[in-house]
N, C-alpha and C. Protein backbone atom coordinates (compact mmCIF):
# COMPACT_ATOMS: atom_id res chain seq x y z
N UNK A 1 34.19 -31.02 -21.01
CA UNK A 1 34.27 -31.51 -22.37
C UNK A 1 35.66 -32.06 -22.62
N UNK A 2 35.39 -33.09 -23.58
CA UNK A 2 37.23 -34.00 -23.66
C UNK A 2 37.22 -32.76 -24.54
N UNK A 3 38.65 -32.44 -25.13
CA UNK A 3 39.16 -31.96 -26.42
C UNK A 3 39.82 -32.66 -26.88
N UNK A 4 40.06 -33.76 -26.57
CA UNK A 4 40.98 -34.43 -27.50
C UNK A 4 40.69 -34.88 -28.77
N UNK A 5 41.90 -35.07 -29.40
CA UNK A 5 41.99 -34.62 -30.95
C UNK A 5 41.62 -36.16 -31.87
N UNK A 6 40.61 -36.36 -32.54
CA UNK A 6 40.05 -37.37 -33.15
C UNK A 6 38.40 -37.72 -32.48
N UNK A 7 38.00 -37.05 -32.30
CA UNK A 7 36.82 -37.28 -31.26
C UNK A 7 35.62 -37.28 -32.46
N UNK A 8 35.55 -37.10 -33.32
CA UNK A 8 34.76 -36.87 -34.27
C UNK A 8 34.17 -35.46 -34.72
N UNK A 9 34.47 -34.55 -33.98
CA UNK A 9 33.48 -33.25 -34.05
C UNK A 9 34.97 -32.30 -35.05
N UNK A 10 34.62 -31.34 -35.99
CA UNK A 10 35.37 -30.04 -36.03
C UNK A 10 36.00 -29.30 -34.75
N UNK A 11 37.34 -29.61 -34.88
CA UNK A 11 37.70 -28.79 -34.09
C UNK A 11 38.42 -29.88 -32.77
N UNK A 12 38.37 -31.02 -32.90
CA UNK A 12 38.44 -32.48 -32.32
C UNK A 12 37.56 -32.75 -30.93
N UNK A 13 36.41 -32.20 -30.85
CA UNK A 13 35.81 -31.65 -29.44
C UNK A 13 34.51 -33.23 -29.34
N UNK A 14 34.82 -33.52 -27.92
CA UNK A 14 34.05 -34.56 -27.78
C UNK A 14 33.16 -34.55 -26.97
N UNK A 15 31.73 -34.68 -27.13
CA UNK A 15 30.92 -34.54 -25.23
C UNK A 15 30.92 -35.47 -24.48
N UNK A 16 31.14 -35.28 -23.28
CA UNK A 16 31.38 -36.23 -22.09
C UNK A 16 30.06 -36.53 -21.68
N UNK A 17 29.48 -37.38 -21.81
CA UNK A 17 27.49 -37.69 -21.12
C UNK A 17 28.19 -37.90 -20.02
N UNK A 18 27.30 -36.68 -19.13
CA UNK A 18 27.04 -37.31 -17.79
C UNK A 18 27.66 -36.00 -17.18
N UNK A 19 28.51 -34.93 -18.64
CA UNK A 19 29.20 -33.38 -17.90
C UNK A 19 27.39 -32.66 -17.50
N UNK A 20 27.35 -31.64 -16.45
CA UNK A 20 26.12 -31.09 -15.86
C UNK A 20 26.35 -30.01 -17.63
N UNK A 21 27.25 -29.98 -17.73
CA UNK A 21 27.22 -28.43 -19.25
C UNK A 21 27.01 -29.06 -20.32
N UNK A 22 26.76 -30.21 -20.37
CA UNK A 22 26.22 -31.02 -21.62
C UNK A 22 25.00 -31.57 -21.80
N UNK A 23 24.37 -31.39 -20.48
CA UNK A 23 23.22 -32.48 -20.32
C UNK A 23 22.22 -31.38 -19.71
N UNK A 24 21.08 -31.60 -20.83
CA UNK A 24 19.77 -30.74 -20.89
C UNK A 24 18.96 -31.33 -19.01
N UNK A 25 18.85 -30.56 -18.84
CA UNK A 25 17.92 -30.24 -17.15
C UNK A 25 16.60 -31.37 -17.80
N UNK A 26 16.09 -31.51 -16.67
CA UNK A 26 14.83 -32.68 -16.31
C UNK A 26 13.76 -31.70 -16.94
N UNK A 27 13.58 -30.75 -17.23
CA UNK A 27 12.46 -29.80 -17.27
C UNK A 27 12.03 -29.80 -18.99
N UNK A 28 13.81 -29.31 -19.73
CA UNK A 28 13.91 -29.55 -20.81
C UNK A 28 14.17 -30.63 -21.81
N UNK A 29 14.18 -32.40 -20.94
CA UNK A 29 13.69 -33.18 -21.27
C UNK A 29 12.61 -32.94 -21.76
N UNK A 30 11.29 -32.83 -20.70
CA UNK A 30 10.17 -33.06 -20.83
C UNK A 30 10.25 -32.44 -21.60
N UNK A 31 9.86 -31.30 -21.98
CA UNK A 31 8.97 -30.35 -22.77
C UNK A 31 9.49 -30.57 -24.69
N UNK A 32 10.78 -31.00 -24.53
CA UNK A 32 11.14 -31.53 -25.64
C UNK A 32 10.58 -32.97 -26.10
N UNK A 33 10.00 -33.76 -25.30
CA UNK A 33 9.61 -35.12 -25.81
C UNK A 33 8.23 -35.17 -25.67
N UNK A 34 7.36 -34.10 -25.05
CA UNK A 34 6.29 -33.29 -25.09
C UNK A 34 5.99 -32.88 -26.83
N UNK A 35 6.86 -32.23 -26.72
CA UNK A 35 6.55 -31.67 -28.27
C UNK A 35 6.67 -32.41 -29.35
N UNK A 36 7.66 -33.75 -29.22
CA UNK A 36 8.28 -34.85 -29.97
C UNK A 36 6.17 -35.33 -30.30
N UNK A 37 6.17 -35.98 -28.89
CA UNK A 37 4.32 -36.76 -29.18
C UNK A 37 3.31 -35.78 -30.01
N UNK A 38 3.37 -34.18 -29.42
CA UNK A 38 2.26 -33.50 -29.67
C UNK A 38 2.63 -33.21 -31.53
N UNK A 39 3.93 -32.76 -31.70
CA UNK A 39 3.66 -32.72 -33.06
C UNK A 39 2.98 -33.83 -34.26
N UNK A 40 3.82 -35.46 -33.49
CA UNK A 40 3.63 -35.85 -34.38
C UNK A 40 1.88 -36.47 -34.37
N UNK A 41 1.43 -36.46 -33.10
CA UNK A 41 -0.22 -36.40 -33.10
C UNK A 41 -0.85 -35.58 -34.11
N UNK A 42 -0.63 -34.25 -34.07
CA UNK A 42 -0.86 -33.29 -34.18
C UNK A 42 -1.23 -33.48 -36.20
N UNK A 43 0.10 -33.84 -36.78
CA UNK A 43 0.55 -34.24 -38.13
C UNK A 43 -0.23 -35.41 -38.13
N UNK A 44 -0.61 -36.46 -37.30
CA UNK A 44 -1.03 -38.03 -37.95
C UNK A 44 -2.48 -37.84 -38.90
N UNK A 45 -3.18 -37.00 -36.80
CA UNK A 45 -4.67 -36.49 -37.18
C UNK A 45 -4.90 -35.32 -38.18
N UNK A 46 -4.01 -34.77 -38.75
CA UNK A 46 -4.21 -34.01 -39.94
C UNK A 46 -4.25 -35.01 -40.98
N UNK A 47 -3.41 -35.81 -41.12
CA UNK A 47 -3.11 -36.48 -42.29
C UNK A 47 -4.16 -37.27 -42.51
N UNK A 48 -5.05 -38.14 -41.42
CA UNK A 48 -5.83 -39.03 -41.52
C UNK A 48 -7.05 -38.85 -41.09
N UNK A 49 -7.32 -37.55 -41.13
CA UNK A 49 -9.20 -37.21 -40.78
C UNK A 49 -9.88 -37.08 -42.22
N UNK A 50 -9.08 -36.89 -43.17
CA UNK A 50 -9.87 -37.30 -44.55
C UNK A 50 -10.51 -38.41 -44.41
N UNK A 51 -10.30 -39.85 -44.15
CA UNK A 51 -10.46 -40.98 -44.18
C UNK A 51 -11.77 -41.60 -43.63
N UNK A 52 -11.55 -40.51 -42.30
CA UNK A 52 -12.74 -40.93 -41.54
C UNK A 52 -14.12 -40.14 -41.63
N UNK A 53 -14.73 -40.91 -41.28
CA UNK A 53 -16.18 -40.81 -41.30
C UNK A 53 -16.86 -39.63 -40.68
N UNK A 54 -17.59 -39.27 -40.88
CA UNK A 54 -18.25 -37.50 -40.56
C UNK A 54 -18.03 -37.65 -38.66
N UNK A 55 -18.52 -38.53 -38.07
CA UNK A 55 -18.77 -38.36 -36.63
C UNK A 55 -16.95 -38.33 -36.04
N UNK A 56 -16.35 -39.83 -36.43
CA UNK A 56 -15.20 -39.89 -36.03
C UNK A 56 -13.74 -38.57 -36.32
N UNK A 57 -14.33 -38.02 -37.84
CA UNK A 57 -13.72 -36.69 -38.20
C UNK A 57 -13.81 -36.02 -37.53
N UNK A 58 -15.04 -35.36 -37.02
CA UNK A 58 -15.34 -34.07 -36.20
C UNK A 58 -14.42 -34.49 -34.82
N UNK A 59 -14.32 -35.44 -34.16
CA UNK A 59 -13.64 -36.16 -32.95
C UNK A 59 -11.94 -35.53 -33.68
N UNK A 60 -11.65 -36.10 -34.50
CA UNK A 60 -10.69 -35.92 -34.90
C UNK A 60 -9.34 -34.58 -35.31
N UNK A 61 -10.69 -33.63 -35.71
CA UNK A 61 -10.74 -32.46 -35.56
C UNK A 61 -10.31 -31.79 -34.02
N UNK A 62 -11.56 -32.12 -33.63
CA UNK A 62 -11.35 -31.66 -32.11
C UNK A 62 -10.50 -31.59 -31.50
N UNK A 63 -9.82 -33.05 -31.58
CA UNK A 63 -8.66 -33.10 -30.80
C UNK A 63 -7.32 -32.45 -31.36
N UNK A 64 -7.34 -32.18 -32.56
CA UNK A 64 -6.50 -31.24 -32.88
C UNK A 64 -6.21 -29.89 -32.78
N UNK A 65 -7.54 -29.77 -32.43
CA UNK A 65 -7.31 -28.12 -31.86
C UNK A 65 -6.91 -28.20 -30.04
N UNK A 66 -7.61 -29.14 -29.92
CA UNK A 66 -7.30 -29.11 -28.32
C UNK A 66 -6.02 -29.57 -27.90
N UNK A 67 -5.32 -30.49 -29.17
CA UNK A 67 -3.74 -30.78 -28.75
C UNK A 67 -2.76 -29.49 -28.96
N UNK A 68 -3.45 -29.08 -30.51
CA UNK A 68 -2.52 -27.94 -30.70
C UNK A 68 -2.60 -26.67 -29.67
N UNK A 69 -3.68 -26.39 -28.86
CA UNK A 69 -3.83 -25.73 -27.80
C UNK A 69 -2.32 -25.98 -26.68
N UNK A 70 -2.71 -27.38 -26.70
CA UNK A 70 -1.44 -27.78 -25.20
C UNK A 70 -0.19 -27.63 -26.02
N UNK A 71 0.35 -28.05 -27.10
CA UNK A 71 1.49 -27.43 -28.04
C UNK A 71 1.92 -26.11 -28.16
N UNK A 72 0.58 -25.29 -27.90
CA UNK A 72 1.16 -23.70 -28.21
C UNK A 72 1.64 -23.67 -26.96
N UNK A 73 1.00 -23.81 -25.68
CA UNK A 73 1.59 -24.24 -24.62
C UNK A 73 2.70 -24.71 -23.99
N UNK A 74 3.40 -25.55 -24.80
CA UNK A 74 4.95 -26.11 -24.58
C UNK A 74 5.52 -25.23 -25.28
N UNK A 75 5.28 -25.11 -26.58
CA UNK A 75 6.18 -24.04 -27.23
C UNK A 75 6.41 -22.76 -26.34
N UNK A 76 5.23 -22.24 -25.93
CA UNK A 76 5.91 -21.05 -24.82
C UNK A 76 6.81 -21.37 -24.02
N UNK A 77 5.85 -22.43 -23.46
CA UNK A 77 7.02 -23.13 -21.85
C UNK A 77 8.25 -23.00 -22.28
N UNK A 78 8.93 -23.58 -23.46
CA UNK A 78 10.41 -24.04 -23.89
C UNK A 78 10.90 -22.83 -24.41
N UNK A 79 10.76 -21.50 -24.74
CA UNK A 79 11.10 -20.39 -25.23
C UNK A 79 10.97 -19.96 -23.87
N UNK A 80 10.54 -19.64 -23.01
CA UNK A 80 10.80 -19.28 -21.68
C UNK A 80 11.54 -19.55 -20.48
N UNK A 81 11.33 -21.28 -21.01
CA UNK A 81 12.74 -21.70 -19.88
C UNK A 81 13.84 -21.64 -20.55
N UNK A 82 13.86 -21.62 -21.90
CA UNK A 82 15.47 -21.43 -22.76
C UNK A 82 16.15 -20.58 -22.46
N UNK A 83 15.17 -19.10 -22.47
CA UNK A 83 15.52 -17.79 -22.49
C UNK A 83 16.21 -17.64 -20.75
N UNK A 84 15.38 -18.13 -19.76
CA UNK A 84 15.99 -18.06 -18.19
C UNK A 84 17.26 -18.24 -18.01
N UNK A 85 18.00 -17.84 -17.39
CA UNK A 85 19.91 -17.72 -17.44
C UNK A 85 19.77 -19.15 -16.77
N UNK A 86 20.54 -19.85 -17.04
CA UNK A 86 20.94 -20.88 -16.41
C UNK A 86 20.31 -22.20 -17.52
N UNK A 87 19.53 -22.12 -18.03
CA UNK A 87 18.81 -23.23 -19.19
C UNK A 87 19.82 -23.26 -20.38
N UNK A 88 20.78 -22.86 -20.36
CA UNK A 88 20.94 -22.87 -21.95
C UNK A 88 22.03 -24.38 -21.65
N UNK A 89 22.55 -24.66 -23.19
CA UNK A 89 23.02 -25.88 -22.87
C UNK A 89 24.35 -25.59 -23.78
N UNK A 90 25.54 -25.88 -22.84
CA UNK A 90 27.10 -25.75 -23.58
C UNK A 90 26.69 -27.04 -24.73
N UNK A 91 26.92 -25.85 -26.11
CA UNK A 91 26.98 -26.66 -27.06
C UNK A 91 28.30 -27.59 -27.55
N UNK A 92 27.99 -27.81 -28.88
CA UNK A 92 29.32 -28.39 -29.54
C UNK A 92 30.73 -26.74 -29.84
N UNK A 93 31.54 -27.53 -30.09
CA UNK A 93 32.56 -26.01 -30.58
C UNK A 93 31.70 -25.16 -31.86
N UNK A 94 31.83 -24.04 -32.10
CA UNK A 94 31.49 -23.33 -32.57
C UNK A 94 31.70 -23.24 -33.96
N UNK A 95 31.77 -24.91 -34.82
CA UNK A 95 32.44 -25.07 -35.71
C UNK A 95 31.09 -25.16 -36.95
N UNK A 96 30.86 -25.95 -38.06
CA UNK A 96 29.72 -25.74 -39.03
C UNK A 96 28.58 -26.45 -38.65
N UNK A 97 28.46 -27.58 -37.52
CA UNK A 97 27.69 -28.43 -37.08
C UNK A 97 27.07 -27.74 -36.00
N UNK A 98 27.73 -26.71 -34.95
CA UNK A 98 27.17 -26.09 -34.35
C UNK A 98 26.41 -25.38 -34.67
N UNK A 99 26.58 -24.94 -35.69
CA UNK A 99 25.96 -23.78 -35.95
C UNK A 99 24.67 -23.90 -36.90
N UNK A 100 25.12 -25.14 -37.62
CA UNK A 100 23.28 -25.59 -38.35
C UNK A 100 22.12 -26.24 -37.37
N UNK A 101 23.19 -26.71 -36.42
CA UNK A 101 22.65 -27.36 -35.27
C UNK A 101 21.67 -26.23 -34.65
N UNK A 102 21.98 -24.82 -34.28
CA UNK A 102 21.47 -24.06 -33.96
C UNK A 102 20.05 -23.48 -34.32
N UNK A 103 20.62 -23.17 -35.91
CA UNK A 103 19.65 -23.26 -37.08
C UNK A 103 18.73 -23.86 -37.26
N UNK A 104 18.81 -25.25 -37.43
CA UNK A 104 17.86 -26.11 -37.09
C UNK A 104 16.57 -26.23 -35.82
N UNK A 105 17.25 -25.40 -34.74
CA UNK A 105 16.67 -25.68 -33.07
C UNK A 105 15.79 -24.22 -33.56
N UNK A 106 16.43 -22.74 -33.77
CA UNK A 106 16.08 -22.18 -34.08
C UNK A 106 14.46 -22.04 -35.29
N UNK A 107 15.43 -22.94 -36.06
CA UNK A 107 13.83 -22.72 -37.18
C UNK A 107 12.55 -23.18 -36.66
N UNK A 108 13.01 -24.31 -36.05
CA UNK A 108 11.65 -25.53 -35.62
C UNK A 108 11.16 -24.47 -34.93
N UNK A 109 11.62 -23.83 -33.54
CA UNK A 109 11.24 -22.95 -32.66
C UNK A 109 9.91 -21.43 -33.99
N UNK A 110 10.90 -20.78 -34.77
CA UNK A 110 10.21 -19.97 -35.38
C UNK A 110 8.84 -20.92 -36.20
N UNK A 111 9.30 -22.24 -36.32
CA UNK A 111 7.80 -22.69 -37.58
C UNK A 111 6.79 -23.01 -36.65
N UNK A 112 6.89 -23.62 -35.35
CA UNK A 112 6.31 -24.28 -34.34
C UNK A 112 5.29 -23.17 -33.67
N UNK A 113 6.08 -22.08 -33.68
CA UNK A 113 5.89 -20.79 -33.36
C UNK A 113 4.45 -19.99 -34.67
N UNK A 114 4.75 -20.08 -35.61
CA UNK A 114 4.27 -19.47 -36.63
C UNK A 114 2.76 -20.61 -36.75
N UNK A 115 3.28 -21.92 -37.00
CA UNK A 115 2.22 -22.68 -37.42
C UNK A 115 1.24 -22.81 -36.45
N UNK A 116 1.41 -22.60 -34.96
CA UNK A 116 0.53 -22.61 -33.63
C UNK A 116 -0.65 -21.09 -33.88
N UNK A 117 0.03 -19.83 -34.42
CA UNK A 117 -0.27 -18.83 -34.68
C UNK A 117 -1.09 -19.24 -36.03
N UNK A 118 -1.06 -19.87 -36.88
CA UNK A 118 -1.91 -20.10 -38.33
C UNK A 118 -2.85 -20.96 -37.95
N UNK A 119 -2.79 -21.92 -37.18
CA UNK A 119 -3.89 -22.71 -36.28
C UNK A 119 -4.88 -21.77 -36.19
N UNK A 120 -4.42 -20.98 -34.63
CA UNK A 120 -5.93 -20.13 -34.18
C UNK A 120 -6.53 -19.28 -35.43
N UNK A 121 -5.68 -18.83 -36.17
CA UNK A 121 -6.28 -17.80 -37.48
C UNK A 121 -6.68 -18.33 -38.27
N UNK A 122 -6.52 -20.13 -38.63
CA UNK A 122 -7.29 -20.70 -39.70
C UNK A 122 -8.54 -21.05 -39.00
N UNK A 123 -8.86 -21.19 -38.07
CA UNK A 123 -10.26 -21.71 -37.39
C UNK A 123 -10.88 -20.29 -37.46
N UNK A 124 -10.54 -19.50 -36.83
CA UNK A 124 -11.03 -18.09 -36.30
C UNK A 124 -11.85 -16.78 -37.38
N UNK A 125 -10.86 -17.56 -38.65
CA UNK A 125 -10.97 -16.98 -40.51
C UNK A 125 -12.26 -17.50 -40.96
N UNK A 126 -12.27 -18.78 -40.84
CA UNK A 126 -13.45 -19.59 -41.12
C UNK A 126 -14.65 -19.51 -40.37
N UNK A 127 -14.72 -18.46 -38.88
CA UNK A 127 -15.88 -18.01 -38.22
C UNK A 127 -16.23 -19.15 -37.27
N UNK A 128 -15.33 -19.78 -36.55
CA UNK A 128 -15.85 -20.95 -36.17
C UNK A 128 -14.76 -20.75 -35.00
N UNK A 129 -15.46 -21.09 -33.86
CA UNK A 129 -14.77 -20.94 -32.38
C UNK A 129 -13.38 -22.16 -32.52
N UNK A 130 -12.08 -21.67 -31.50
CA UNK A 130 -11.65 -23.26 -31.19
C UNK A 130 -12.20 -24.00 -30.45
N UNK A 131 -11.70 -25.29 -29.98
CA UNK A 131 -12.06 -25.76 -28.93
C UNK A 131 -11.35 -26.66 -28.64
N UNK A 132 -11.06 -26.41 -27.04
CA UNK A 132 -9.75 -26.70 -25.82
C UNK A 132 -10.71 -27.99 -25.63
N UNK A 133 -10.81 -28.80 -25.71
CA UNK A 133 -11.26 -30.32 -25.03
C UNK A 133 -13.06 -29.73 -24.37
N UNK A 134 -13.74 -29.09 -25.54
CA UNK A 134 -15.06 -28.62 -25.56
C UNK A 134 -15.32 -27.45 -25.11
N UNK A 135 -14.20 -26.91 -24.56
CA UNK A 135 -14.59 -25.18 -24.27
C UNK A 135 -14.31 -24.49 -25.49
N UNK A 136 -15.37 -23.73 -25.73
CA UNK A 136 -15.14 -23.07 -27.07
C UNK A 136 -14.38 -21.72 -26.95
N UNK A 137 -13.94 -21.10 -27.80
CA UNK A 137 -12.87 -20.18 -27.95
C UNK A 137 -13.51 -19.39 -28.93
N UNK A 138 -14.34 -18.56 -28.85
CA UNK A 138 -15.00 -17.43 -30.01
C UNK A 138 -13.82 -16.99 -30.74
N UNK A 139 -14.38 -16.47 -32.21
CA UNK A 139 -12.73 -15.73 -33.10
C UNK A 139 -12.85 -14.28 -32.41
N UNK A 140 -12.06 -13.87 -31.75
CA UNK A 140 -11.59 -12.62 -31.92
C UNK A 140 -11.96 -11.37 -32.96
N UNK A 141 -11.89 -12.05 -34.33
CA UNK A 141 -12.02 -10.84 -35.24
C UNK A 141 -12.93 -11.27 -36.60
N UNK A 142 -13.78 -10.58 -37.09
CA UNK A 142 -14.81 -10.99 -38.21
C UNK A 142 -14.35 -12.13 -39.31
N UNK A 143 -14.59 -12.97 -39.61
CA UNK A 143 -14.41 -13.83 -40.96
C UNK A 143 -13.59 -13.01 -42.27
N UNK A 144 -12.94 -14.12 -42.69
CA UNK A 144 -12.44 -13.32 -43.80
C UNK A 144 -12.75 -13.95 -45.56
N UNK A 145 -11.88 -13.10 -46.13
CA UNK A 145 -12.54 -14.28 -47.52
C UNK A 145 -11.94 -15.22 -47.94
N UNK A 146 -12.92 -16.03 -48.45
CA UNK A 146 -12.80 -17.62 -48.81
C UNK A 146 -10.85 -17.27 -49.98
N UNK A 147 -11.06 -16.65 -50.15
CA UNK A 147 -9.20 -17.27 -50.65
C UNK A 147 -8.41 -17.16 -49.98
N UNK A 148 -8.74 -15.82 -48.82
CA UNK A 148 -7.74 -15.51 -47.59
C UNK A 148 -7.72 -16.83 -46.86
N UNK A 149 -9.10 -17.67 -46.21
CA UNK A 149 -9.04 -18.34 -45.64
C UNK A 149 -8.47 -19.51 -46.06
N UNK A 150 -8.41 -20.11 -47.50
CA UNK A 150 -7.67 -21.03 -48.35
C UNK A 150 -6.46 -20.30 -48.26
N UNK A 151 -5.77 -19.57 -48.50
CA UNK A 151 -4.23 -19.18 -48.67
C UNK A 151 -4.17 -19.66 -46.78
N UNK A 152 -4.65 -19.12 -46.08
CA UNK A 152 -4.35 -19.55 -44.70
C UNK A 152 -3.75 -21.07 -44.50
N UNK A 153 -4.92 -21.77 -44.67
CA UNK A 153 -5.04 -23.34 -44.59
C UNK A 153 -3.98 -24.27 -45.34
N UNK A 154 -3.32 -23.56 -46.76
CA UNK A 154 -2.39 -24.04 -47.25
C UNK A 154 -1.27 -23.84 -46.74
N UNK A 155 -1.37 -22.65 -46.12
CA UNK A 155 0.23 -22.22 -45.56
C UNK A 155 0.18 -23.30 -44.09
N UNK A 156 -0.70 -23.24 -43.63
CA UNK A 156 -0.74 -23.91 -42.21
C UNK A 156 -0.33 -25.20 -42.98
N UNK A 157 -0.79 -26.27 -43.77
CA UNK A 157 -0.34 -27.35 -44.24
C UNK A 157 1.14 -27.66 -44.77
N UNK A 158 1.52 -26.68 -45.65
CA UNK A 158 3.09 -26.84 -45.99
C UNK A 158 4.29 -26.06 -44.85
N UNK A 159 4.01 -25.68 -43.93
CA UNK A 159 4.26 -25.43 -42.87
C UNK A 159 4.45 -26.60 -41.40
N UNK A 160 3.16 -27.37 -41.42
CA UNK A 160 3.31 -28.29 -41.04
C UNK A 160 3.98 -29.61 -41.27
N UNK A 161 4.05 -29.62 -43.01
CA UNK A 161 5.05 -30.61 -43.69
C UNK A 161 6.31 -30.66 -43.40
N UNK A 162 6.78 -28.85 -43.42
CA UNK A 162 8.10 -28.79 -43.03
C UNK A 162 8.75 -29.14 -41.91
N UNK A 163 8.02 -28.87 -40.80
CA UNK A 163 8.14 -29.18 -39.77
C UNK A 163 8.63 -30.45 -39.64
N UNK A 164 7.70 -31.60 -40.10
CA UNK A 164 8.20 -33.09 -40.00
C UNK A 164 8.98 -33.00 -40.57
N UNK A 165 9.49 -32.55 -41.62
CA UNK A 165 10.52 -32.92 -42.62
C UNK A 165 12.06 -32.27 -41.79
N UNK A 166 11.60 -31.08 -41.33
CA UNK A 166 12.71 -30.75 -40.74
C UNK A 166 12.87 -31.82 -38.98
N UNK A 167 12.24 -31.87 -38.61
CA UNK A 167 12.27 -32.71 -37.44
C UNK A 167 12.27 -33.97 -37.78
N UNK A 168 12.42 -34.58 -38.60
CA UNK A 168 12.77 -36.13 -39.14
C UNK A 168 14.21 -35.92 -39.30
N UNK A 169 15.00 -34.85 -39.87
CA UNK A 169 16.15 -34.72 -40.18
C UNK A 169 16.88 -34.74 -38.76
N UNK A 170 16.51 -33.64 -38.30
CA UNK A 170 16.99 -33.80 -36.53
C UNK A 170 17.03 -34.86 -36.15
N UNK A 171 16.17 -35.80 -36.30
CA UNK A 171 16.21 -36.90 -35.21
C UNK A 171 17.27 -37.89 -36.15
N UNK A 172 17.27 -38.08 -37.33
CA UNK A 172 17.84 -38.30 -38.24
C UNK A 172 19.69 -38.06 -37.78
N UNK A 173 19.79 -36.95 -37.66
CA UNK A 173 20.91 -36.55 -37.14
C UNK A 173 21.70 -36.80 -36.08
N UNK A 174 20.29 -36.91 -34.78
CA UNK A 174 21.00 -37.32 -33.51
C UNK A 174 21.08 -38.52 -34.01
N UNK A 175 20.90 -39.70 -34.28
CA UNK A 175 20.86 -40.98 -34.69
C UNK A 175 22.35 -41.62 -35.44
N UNK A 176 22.64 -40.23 -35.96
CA UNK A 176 24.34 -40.50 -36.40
C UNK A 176 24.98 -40.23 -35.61
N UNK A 177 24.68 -39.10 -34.58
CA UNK A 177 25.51 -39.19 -33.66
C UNK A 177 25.69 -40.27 -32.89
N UNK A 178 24.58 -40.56 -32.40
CA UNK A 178 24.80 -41.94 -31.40
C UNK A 178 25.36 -43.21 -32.10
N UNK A 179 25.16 -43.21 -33.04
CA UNK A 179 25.13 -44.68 -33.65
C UNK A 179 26.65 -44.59 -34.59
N UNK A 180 27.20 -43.17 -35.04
CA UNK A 180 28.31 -43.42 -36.07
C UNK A 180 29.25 -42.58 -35.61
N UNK A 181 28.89 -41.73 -34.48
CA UNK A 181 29.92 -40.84 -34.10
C UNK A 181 29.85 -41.22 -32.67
N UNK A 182 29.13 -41.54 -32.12
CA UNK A 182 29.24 -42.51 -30.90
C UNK A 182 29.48 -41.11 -29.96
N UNK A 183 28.77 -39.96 -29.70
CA UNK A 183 29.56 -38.87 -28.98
C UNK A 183 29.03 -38.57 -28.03
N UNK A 184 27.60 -39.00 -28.01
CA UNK A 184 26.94 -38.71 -26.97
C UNK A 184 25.76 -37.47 -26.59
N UNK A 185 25.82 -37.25 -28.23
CA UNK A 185 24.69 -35.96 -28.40
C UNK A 185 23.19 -36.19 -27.97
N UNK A 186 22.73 -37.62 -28.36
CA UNK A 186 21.76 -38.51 -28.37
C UNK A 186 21.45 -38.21 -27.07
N UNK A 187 22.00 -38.73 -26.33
CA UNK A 187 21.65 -39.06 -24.68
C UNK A 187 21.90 -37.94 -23.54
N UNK A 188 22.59 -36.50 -24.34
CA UNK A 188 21.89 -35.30 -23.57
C UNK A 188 20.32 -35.19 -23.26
N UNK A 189 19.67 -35.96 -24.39
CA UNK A 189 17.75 -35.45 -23.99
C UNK A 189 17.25 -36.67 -24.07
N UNK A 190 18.03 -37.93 -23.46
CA UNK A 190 17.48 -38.86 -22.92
C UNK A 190 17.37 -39.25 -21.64
């Protein structure tokens, strides 16, 4: 890492693209630009199966459970290779950017986490199997009641809002870096 003083960061700390302690592994590329597609699939076909038509809906549906399936999937993957000694990634200095920065990686991780978990329990509530790309997935545990299952479905929705909203900001963010702070945060997970 430069330290030299004017670099843009708290603390005058600059990242060098191209240091091995700055730059996210080939693994945690993927699974990060993995999750980049699957969420925002994930959010489109929520947003736009109202629209469609009974046959193309149910399609639409489907594939949302079967994406969010491979999503709960990365989300493990990336909490598992994070957690492995050697994955983690020398951050910025330990100054207020680091640390929302963290926050931020952190929350997505807990909502991504939570909302994958309100998935299987909003299908499962409603008495109705998932289904992985047509293999069905029986619920686990008896139906519940119609407000439980509405309080479910809302939380899964403003949950999912946040998500974009918070991951628009992120990307939002790296975007100043590259573009106004020129530092090179951007092109660690490119």
């Amino acid at each position: 890492m430069d330290l030299s003083p004017g670099s843009g960061f708290a603390g005058g700390t600059h990242l060098v693209v191209g240091d091995e302690s700055t730059q996210y592994d080939g693994v945690s590329k993927i699974l990060h630009w993995m999750t980049v597609v699957l969420v925002l699939t994930q959010f489109g076909l929520a947003e736009l199966w109202g629209f469609a038509a009974r046959p193309e809906r149910h399609l639409m549906i489907v594939a949302h459970m079967s994406f969010g399936i491979l999503l709960t999937g990365v989300i493990i993957s990336r909490i598992v290779w994070r957690v492995i000694p050697g994955h983690q990634l020398h951050g910025l200095p330990n100054g207020w950017d680091e640390r929302l920065a963290r926050a931020v990686h952190y929350g997505l991780y807990v909502l991504l986490s939570l909302q994958a978990v309100l998935g299987f329990v909003l299908r499962w509530s409603g008495d109705e199997a998932m289904s992985f790309f047509g293999l069905l997935i029986p619920p686990p545990f008896p139906p519940v009641t119609k407000p439980v299952h509405d309080f479910i479905a809302t939380a899964h929705n403003w949950i999912g809002w946040t998500i974009i909203i918070i991951a628009c900001g992120h990307a939002l963010a790296a975007l100043y870096h590259h573009f106004v702070l020129r530092d090179g945060v951007l092109r660690r997970m490119l």
